[in-house]
C-alpha atoms as a PDB file:
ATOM      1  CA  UNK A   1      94.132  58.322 113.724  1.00  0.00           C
ATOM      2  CA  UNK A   2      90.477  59.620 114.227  1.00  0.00           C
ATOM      3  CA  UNK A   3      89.331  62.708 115.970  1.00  0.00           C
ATOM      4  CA  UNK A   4      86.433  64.252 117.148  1.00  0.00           C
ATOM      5  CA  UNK A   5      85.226  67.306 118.655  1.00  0.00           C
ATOM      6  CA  UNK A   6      82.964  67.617 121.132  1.00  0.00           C
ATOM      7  CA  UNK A   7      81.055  70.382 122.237  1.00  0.00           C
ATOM      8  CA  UNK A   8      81.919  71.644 125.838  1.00  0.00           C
ATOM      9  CA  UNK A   9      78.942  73.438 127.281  1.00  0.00           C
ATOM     10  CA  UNK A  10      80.423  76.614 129.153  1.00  0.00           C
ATOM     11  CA  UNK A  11      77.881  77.318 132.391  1.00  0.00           C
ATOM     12  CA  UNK A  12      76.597  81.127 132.683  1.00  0.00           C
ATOM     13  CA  UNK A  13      77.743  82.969 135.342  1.00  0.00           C
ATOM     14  CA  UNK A  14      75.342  84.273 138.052  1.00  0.00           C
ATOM     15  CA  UNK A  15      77.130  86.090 140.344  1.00  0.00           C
ATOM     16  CA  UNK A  16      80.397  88.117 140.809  1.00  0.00           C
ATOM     17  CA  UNK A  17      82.275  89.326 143.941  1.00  0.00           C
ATOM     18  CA  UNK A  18      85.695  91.569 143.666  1.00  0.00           C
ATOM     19  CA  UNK A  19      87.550  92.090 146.453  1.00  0.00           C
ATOM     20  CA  UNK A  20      91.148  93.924 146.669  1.00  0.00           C
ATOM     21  CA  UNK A  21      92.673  90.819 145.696  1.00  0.00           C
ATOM     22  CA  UNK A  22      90.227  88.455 143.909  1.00  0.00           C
ATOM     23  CA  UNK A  23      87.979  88.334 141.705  1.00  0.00           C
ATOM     24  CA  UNK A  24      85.210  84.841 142.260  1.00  0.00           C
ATOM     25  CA  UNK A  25      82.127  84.410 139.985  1.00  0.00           C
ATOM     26  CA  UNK A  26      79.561  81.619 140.707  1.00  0.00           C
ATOM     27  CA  UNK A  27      78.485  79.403 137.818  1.00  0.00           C
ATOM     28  CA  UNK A  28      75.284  77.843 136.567  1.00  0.00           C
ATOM     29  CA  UNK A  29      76.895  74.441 137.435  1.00  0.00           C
ATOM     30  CA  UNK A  30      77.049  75.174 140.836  1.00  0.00           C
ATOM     31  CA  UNK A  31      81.170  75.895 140.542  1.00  0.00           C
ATOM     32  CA  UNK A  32      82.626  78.758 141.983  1.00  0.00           C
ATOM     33  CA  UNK A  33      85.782  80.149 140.119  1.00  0.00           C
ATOM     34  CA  UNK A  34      88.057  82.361 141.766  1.00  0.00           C
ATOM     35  CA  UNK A  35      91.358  84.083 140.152  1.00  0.00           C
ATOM     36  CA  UNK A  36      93.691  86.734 140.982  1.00  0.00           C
ATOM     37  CA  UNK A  37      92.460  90.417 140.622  1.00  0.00           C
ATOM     38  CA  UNK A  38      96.064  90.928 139.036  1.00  0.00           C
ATOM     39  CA  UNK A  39      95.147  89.007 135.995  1.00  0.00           C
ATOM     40  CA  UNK A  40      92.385  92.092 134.885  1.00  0.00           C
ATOM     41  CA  UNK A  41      94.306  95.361 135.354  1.00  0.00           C
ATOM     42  CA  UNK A  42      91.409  97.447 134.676  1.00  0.00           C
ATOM     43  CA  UNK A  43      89.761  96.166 137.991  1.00  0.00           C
ATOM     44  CA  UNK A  44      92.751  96.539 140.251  1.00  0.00           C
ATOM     45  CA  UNK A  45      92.882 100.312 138.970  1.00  0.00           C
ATOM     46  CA  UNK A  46      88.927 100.266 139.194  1.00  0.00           C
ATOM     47  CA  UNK A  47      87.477 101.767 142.760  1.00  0.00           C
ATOM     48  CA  UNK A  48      85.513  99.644 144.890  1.00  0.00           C
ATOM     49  CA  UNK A  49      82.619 101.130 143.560  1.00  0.00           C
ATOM     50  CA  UNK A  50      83.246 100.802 139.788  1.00  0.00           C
ATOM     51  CA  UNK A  51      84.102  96.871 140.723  1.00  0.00           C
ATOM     52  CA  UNK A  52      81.068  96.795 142.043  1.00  0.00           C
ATOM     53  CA  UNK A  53      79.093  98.077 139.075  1.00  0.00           C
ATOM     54  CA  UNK A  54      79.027  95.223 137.069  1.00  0.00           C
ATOM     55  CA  UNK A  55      76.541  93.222 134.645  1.00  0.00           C
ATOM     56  CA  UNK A  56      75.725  89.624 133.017  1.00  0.00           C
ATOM     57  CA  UNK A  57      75.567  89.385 129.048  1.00  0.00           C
ATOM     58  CA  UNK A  58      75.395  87.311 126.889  1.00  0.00           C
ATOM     59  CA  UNK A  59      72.796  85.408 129.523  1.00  0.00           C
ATOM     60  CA  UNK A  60      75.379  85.132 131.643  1.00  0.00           C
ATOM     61  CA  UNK A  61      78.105  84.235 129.119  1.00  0.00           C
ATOM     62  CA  UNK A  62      80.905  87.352 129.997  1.00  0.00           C
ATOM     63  CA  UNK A  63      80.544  90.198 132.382  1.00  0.00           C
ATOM     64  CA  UNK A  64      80.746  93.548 131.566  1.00  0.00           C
ATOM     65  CA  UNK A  65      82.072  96.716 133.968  1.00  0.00           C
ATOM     66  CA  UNK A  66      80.632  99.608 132.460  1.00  0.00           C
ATOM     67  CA  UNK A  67      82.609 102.313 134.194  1.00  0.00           C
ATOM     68  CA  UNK A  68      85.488 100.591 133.660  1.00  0.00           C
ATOM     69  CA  UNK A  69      85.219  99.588 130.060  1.00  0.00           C
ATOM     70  CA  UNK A  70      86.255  95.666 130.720  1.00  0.00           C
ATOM     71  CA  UNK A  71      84.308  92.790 129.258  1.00  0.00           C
ATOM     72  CA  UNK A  72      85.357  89.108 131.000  1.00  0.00           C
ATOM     73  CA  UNK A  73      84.336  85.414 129.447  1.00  0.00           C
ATOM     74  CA  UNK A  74      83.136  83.071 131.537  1.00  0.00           C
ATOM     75  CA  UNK A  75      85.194  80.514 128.748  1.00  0.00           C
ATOM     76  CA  UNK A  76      88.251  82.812 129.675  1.00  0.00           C
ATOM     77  CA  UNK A  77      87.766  82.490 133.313  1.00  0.00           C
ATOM     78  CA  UNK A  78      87.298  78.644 133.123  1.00  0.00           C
ATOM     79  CA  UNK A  79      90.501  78.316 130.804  1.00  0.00           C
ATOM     80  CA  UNK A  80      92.523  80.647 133.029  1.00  0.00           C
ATOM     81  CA  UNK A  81      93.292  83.282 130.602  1.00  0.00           C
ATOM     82  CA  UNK A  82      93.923  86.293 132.094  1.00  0.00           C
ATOM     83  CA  UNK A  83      93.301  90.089 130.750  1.00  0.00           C
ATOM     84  CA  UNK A  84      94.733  89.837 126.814  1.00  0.00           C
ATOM     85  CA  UNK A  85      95.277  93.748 126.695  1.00  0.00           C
ATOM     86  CA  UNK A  86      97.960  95.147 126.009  1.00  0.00           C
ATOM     87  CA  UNK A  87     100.352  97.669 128.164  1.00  0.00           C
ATOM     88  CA  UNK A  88      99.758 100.585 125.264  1.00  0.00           C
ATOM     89  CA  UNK A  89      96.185 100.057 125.764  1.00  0.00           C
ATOM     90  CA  UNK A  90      96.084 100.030 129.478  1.00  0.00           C
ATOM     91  CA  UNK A  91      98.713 102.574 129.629  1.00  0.00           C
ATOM     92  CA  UNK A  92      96.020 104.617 127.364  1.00  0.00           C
ATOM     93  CA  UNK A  93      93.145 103.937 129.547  1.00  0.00           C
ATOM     94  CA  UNK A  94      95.044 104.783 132.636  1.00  0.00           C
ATOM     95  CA  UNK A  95      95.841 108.413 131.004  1.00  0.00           C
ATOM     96  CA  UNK A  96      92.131 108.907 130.903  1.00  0.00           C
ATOM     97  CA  UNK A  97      91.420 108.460 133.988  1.00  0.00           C
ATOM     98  CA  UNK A  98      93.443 111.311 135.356  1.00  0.00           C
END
């Protein structure tokens, strides 16, 4: 049995829209993804404002939410991973925001 791997470009994301529930980011490809808020804990603790403060890297490979110290693939988004962190860690995070 052969195998071979191919090389699955991942589009750039280039634009990102959080809402109370969901979080959708357009894609290079044209493709809009959409997933459930729930799945980044970080955000749904995040203020509207702090959602809203977010940037591209990586040209558009991941997006990053400064004030709320979250980074998010585009390759995780597409594969439906949600937020890998653990509860200590979030449970740490939360403590600092008191």
């Amino acid at each position: 049995m052969t195998s071979s791997l191919t090389e699955i470009a991942v589009p750039a994301a280039t634009n990102v829209v959080v809402t109370d529930d969901t979080l959708t980011v357009d894609l290079s490809d044209g493709r809009t993804i959409s997933v459930p808020l729930a799945w980044y804990p970080r955000l749904v603790h995040g203020t509207q404002e702090e959602r809203a403060d977010w940037r591209l890297i990586g040209r558009g490979e991941g997006i990053h939410w400064p004030q709320l110290d979250d980074d998010i693939s585009v390759e995780g988004l597409i594969a439906g991973r949600p937020s890998g962190e653990s509860q200590r860690s979030l449970a740490r995070w939360l403590e600092t925001r008191r």
